[in-house]
Protein backbone atom coordinates (compact mmCIF):
# COMPACT_ATOMS: atom_id res chain seq x y z
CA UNK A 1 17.65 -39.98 7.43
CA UNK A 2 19.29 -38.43 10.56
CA UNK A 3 16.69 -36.49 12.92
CA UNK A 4 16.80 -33.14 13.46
CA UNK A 5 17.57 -32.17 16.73
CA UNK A 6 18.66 -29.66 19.16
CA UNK A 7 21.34 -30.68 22.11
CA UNK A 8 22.10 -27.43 24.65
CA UNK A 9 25.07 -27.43 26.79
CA UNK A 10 24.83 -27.13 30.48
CA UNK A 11 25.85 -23.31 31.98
CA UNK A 12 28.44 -23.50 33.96
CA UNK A 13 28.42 -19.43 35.47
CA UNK A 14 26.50 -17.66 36.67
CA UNK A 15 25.06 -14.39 34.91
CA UNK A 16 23.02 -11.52 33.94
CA UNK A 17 20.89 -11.73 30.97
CA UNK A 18 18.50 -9.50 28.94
CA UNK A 19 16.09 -11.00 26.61
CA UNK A 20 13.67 -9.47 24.17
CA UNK A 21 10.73 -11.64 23.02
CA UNK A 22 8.35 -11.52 20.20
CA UNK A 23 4.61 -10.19 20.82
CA UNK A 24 1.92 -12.11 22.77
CA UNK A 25 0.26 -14.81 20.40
CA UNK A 26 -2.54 -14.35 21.94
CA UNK A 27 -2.98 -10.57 22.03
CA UNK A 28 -1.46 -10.33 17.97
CA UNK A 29 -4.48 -12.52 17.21
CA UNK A 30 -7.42 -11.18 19.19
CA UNK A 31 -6.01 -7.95 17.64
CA UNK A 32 -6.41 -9.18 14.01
CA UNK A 33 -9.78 -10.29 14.52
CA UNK A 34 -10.79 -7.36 16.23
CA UNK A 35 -9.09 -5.10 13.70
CA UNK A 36 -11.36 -7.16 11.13
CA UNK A 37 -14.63 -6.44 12.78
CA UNK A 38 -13.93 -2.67 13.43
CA UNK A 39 -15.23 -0.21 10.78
CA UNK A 40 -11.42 1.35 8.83
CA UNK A 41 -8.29 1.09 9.15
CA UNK A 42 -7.02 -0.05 12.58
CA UNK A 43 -2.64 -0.30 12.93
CA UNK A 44 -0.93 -3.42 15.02
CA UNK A 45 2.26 -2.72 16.23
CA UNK A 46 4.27 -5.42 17.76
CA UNK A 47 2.56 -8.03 16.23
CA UNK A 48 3.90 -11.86 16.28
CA UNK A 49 5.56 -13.13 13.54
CA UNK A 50 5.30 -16.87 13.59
CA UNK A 51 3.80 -19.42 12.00
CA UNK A 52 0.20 -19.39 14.05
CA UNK A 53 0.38 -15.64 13.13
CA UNK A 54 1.06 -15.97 9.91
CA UNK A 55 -1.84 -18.41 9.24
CA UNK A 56 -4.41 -15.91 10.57
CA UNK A 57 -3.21 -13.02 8.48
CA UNK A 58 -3.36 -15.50 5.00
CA UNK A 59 -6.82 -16.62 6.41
CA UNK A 60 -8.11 -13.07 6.67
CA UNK A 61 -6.33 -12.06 2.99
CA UNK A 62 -8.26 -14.87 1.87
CA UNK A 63 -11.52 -13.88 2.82
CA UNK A 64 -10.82 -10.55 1.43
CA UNK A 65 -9.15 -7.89 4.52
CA UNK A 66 -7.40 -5.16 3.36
CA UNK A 67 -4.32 -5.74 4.93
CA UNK A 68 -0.82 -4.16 4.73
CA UNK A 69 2.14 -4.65 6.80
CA UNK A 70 5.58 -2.91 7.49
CA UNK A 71 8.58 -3.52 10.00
CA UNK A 72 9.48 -7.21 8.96
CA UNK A 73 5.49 -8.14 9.07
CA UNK A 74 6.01 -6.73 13.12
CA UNK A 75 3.19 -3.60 12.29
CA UNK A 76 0.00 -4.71 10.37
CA UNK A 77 -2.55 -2.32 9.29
CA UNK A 78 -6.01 -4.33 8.50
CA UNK A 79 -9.02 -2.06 7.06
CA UNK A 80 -12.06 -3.34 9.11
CA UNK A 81 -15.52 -3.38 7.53
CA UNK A 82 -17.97 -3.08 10.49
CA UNK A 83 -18.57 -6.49 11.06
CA UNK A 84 -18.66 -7.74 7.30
CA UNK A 85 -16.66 -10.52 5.42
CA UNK A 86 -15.39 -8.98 2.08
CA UNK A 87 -15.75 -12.43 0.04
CA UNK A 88 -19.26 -14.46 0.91
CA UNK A 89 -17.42 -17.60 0.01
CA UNK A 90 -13.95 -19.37 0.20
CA UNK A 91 -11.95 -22.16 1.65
CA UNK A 92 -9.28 -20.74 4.53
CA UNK A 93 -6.26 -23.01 6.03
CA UNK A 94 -5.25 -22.43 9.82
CA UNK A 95 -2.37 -24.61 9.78
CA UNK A 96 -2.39 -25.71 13.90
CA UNK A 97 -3.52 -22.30 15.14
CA UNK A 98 -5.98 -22.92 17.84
CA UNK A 99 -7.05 -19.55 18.06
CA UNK A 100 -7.21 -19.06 14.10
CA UNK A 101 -9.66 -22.46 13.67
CA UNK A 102 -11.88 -20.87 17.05
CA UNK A 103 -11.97 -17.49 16.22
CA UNK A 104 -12.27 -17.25 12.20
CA UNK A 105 -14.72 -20.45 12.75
CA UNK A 106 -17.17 -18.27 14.61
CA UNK A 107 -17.13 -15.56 12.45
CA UNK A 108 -17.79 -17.42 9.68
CA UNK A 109 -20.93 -18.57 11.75
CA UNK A 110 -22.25 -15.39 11.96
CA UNK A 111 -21.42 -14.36 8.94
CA UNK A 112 -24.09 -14.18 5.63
CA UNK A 113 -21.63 -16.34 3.62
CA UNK A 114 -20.82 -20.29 2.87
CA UNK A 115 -17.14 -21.68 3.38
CA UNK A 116 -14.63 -24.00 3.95
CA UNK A 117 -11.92 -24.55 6.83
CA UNK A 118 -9.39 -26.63 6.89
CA UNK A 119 -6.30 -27.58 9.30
CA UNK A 120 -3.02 -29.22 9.89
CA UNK A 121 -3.18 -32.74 11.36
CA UNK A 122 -2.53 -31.56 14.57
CA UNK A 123 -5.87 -29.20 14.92
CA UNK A 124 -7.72 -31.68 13.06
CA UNK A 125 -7.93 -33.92 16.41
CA UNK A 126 -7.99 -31.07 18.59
CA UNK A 127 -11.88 -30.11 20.19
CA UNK A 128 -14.11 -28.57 18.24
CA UNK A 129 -17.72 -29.69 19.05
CA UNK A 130 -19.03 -27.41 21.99
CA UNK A 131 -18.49 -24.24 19.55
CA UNK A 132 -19.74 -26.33 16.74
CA UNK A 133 -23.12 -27.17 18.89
CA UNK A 134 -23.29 -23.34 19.61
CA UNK A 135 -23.26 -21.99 16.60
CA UNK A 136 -25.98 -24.89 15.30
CA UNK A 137 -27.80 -23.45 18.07
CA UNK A 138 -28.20 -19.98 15.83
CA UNK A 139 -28.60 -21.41 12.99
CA UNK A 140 -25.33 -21.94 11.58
CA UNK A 141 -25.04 -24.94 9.05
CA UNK A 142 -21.75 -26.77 9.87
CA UNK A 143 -20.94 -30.32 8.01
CA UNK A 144 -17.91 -32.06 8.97
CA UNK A 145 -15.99 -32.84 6.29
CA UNK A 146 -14.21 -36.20 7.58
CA UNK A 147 -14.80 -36.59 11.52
CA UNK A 148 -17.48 -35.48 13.50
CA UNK A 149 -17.23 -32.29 15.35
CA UNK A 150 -13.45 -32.11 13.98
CA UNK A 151 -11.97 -29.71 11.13
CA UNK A 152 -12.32 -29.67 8.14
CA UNK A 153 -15.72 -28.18 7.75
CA UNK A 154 -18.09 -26.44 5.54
CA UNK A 155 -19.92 -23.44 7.32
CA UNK A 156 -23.07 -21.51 6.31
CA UNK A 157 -23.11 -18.33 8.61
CA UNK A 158 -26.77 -17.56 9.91
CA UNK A 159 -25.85 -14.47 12.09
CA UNK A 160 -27.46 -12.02 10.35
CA UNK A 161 -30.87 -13.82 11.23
CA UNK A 162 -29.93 -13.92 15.15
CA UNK A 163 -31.97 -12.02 17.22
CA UNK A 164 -31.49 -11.70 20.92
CA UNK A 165 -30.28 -15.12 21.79
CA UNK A 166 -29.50 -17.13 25.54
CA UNK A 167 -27.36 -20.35 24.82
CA UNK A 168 -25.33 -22.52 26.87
CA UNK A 169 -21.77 -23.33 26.46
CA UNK A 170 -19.19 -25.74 27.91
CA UNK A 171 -15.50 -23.99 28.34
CA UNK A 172 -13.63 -27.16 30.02
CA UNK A 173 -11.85 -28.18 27.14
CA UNK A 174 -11.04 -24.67 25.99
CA UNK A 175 -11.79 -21.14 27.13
CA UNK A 176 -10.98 -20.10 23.41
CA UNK A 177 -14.80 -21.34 22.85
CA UNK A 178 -16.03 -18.48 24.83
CA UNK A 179 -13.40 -15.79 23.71
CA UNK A 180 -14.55 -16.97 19.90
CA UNK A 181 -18.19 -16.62 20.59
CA UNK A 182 -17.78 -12.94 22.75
CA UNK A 183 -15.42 -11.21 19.65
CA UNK A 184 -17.37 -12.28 17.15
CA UNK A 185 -21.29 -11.04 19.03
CA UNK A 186 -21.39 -7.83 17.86
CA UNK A 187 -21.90 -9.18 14.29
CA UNK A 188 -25.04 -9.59 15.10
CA UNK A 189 -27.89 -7.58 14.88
CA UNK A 190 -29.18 -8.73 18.57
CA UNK A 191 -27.80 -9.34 22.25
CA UNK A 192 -26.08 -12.26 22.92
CA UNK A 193 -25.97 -13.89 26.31
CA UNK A 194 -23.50 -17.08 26.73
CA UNK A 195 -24.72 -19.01 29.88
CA UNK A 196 -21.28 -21.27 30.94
CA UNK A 197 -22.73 -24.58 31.77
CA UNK A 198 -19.29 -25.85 32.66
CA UNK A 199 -17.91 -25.67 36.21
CA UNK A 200 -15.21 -23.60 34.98
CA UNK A 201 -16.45 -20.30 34.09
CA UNK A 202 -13.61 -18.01 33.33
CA UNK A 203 -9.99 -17.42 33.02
CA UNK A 204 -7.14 -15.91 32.13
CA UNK A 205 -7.18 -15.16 28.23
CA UNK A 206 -11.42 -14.72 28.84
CA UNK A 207 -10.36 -11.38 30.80
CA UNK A 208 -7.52 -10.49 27.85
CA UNK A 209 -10.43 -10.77 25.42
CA UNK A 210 -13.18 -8.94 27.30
CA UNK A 211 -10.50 -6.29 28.26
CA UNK A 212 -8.96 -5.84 24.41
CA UNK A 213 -12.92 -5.51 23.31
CA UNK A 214 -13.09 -2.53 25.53
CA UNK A 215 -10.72 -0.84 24.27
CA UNK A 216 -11.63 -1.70 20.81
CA UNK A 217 -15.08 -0.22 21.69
CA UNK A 218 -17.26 -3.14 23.34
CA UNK A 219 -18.01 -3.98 26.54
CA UNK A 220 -18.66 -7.42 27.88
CA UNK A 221 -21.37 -7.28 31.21
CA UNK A 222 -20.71 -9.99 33.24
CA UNK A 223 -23.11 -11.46 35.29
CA UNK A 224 -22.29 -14.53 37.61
CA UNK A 225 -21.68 -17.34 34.97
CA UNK A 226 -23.39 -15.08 31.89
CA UNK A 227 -21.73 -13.05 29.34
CA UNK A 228 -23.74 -10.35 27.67
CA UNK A 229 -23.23 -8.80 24.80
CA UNK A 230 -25.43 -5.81 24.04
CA UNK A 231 -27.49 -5.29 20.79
CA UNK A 232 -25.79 -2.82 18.46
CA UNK A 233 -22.19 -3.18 20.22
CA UNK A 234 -19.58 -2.40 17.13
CA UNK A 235 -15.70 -2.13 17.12
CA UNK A 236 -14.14 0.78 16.32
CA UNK A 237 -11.05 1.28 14.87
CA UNK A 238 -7.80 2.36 16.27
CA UNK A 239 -3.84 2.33 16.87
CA UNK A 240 -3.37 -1.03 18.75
CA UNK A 241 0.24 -1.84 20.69
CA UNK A 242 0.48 -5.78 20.94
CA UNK A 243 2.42 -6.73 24.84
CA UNK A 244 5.64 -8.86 24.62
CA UNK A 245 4.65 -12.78 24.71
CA UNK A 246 5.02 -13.68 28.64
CA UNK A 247 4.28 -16.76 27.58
CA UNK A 248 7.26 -16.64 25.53
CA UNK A 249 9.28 -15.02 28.60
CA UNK A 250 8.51 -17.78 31.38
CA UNK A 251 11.07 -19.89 29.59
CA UNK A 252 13.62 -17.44 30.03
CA UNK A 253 12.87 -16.68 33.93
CA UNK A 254 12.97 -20.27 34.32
CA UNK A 255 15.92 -20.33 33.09
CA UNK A 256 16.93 -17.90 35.96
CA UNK A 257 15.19 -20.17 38.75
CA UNK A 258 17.11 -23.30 36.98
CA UNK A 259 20.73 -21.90 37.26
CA UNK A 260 21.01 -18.94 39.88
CA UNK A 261 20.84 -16.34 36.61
CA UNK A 262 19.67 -12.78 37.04
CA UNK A 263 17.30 -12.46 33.93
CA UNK A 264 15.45 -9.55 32.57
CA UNK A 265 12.91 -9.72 29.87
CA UNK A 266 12.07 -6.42 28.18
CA UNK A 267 8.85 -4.91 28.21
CA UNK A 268 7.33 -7.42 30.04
CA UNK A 269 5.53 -5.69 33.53
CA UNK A 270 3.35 -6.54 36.18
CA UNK A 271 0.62 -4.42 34.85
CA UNK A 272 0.13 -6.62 31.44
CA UNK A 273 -3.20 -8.59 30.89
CA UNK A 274 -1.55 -12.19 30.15
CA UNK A 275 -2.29 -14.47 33.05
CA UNK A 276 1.04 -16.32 32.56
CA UNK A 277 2.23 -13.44 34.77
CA UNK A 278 1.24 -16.30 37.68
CA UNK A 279 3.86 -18.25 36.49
CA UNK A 280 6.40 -15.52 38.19
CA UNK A 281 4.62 -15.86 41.45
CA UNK A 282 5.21 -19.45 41.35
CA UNK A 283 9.19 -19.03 40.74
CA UNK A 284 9.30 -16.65 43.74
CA UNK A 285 7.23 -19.46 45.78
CA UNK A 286 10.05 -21.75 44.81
CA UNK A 287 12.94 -19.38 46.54
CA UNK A 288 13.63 -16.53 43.40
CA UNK A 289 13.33 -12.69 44.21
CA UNK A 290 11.98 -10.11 41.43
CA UNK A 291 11.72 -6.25 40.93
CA UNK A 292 9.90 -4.60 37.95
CA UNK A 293 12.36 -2.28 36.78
CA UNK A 294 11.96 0.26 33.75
CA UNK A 295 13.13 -1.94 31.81
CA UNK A 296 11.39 -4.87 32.25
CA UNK A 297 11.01 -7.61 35.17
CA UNK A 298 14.04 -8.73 36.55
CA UNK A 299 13.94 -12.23 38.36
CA UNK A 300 16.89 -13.48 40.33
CA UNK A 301 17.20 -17.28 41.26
CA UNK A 302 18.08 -18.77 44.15
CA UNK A 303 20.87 -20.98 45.42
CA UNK A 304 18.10 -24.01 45.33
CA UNK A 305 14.94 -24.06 43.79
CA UNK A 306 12.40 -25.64 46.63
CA UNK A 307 9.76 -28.12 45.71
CA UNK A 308 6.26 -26.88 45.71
CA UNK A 309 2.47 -27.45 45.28
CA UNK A 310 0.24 -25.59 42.67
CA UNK A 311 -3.06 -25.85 40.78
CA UNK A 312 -2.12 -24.20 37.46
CA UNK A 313 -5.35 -24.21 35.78
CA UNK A 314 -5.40 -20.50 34.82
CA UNK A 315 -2.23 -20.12 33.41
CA UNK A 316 -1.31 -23.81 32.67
CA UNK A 317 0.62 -23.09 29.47
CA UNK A 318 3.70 -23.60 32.25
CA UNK A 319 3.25 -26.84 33.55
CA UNK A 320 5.40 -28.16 30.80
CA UNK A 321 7.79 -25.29 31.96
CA UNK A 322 7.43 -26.08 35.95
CA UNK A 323 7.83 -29.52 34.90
CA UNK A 324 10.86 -29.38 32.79
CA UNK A 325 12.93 -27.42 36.27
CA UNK A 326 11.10 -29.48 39.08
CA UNK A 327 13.90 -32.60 39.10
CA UNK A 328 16.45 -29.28 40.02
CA UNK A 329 14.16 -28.87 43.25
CA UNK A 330 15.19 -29.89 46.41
CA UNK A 331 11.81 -31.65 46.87
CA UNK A 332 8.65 -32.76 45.52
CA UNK A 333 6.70 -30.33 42.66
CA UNK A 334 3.14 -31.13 42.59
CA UNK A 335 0.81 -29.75 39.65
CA UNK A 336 -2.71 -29.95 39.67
CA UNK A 337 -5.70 -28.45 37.84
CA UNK A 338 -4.47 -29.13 33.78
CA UNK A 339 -6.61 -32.11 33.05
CA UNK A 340 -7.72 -29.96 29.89
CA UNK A 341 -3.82 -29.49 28.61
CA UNK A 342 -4.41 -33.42 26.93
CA UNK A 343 -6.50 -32.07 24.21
CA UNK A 344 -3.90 -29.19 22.95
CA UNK A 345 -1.39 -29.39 20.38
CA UNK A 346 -0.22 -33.31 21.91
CA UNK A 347 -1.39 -34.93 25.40
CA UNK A 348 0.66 -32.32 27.64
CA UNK A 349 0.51 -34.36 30.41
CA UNK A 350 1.67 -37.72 28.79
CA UNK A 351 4.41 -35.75 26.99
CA UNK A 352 5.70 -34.18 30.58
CA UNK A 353 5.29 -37.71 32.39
CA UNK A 354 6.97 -39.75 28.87
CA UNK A 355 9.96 -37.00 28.71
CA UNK A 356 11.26 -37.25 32.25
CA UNK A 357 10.92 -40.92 32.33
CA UNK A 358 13.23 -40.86 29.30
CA UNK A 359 15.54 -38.70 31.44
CA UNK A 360 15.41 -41.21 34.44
CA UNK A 361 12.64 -38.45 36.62
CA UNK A 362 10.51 -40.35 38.88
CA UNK A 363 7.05 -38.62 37.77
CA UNK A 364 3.87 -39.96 38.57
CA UNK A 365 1.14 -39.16 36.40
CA UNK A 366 -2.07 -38.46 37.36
CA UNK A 367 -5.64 -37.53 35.24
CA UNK A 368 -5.17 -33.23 36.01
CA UNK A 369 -1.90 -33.26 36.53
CA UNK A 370 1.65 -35.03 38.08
CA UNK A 371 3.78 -35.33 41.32
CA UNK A 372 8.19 -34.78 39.97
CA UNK A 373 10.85 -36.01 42.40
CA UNK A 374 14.04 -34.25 42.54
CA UNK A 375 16.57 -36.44 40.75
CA UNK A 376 19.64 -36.05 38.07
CA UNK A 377 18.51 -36.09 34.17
CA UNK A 378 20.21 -38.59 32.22
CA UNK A 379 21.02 -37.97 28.61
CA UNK A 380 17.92 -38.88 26.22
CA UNK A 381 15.98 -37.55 23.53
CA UNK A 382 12.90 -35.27 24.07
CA UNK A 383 10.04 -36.19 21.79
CA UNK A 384 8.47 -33.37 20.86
CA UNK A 385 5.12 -34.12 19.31
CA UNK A 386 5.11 -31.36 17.40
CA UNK A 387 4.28 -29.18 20.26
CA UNK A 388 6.14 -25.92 20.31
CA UNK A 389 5.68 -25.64 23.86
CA UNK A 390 7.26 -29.34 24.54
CA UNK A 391 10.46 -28.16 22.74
CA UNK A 392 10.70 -24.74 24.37
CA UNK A 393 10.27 -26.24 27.91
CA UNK A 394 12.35 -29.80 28.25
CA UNK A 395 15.24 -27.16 26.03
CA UNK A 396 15.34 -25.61 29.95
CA UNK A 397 16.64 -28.98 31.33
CA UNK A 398 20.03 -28.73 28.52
CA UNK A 399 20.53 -25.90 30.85
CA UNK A 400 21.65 -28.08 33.85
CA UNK A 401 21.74 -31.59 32.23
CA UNK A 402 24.24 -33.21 29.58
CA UNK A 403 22.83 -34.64 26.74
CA UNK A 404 19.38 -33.48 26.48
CA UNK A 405 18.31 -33.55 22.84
CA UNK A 406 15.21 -31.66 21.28
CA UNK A 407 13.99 -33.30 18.55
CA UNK A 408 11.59 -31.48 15.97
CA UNK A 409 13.09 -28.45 17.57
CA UNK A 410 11.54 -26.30 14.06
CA UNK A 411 8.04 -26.79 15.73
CA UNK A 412 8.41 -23.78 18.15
CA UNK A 413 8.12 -21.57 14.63
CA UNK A 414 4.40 -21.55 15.47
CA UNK A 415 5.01 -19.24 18.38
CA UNK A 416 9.10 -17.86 18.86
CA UNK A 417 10.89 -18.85 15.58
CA UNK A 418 13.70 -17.58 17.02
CA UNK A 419 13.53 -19.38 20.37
CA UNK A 420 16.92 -21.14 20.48
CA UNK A 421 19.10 -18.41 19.11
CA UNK A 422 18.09 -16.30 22.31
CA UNK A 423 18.40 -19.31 24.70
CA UNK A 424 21.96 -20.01 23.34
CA UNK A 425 22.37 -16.33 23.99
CA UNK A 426 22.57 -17.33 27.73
CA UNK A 427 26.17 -18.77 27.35
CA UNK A 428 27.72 -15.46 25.53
């Protein structure tokens, strides 16, 4: 049976592009479950529509929402119960949704019901255990199904007997631990005070979650490496409008640094909460200029890309996208800091390391991160591991390079279904 694949063709021009992406992933589903704990009817627009998406909504239809949508699934209106779970029993799927299987699984915890979660292969071997061991903490029953401290799992929610609680909680793995345990607090009738025991105690998508509880009607003190949740905090509901995925849009500005384009991504501004916003910073480092126009940001790349140096631990969802356009530089690109990235949807690092030896690009891998040389890509095959984010990124080096095939290149429907249509939109 022949492989799927996809095989780009190199640009050979240079030109001005304007891209629209989907909604943030990670906003659309801190949205739903916010939406879910808020008292009435709350309305999404924007929302992602994607696989991960998709896999939240049927999870919270399953455990009994209220949910309409309109707009091609883009607007979803989801009638909140103040902190309740409609059904006090059921079995939910998240397919390989990360933030599904954290978030859902610790509302479940503190909920007064018993059920059943289940996941794709892939999020069956991805970390569970330190929100596992926190929620056991409060009295949650949780028995693992087939491997320890892995999905599936049966859950018996014990948050209506939580009073004011202190627990520990290790984020190195995953900050999605934390932003699971702070959404889901104000189910319970007492304070809740998370004590990070890990050396890492924030990030990135931690500050999109504390800052999309505020305006959902919670506030999150902070107070060195403890998050407090007040007793009696409770969502209310409310018109929602999810950002653009800058995630999403990365790919397309390094598609600018890669081949001298002049690229502008709608709706995506320097004032947005997603910390892949860094990511820009990093382009400009490397010799590209950008404005924030009305329309968007505009980035502009240069002649030649320069090597650089860069601990990408906050927003290290693009070192597979640094690492795809680093053989273009004209020297060494060093990333550092994304030791954690080998427990997501494949071994990132292996995967960036394995793919540019295929393509004859001297990499050196190391335990956080890797040293790229600059060199010429050869044709090869990309393997994918059915890691949306793989596909999406190694699809920049068809951009310069003959030959480059994607294989699996379906996966990146858990994020931007439409992903290649828009990057073939780059040659006309």
């Amino acid at each position: 049976m022949k492989q799927d694949f996809y095989e780009g063709k190199p640009i050979l021009k240079s030109a001005k592009a304007n891209v629209q992406v989907p909604g943030s992933k990670s906003v659309t589903n801190r949205a739903l479950l916010l939406a879910a704990l808020a008292d009435g009817w709350s309305r999404l627009d924007g929302a992602l529509v994607s696989d991960d998406a998709s896999h939240f909504l049927s999870c919270l239809k399953e455990l009994g929402f209220e949910i309409r949508t309109e707009n091609d699934q883009r607007t979803v209106l989801i009638n909140g119960m103040g902190g309740k779970i409609p059904k006090k029993s059921g079995t939910i799927y998240v397919g390989s949704a990360g933030t599904a299987a954290r978030f859902l699984t610790a509302m479940l915890g503190f909920s007064d019901g018993t059920y059943e979660i289940d996941a794709s292969a892939q999020m069956r071997k991805r970390p569970m255990k330190p929100l596992f061991e926190a929620l056991r903490l409060m009295g949650a029953e949780i028995v693992c199904l087939e491997n320890e401290d892995c999905l599936p799992v049966r859950i018996h929610g014990n948050g209506a007997a939580v009073q004011d609680r202190v627990i520990g909680l290790d984020i190195s793995e995953s900050t999605q631990f934390l932003s699971a345990l702070l959404m889901t607090a104000p189910m319970l009738p007492g304070a809740l005070t998370i004590r990070i025991t890990s050396q890492k105690t924030d990030g990135a998508y931690v500050r999109i979650t504390r800052s999309m509880m505020r305006e959902f009607g919670v506030d999150v003190l902070k107070n060195g490496n403890e998050y407090i949740i007040p007793a009696d905090s409770a969502y209310q509901s409310r018109p929602y409008a999810i950002e653009p995925d800058v995630s999403g849009a990365c790919y397309f500005y390094a598609a600018a640094a890669l081949c001298g384009l002049e690229v502008t991504v709608a709706g995506v501004h320097r004032d947005l909460s997603q910390g892949d916003l860094k990511f820009l910073d990093v382009l400009c480092d490397m010799g590209c200029t950008m404005k924030d126009t009305p329309e968007g940001i505009c980035l502009k790349g240069p002649e030649k890309l320069g090597g650089i140096s860069v601990n990408m631990n906050d927003f290290s969802d693009q070192a597979l996208t640094l690492a795809a356009i680093a053989p273009f530089a004209d020297g060494p690109v060093e990333i550092s800091g994304i030791a954690h990235i080998r427990g997501q949807e494949c071994d990132r690092i292996n995967a960036i390391a394995g793919n540019l030896n295929r393509a004859g690009i001297h990499c050196e891998e190391r335990e956080d991160g890797v040293t790229i040389w600059p060199g010429v890509p050869k044709p090869c095959e990309i393997e994918t591991f059915s890691d949306h984010r793989v596909a999406m990124s190694f699809a920049l080096m068809g951009l310069r390079a003959e030959g480059i095939r994607i294989l699996d290149p379906g996966c990146c429907a858990k994020t931007f279904p439409a992903f290649f249509q828009v990057l073939d939109g780059f040659r006309g």
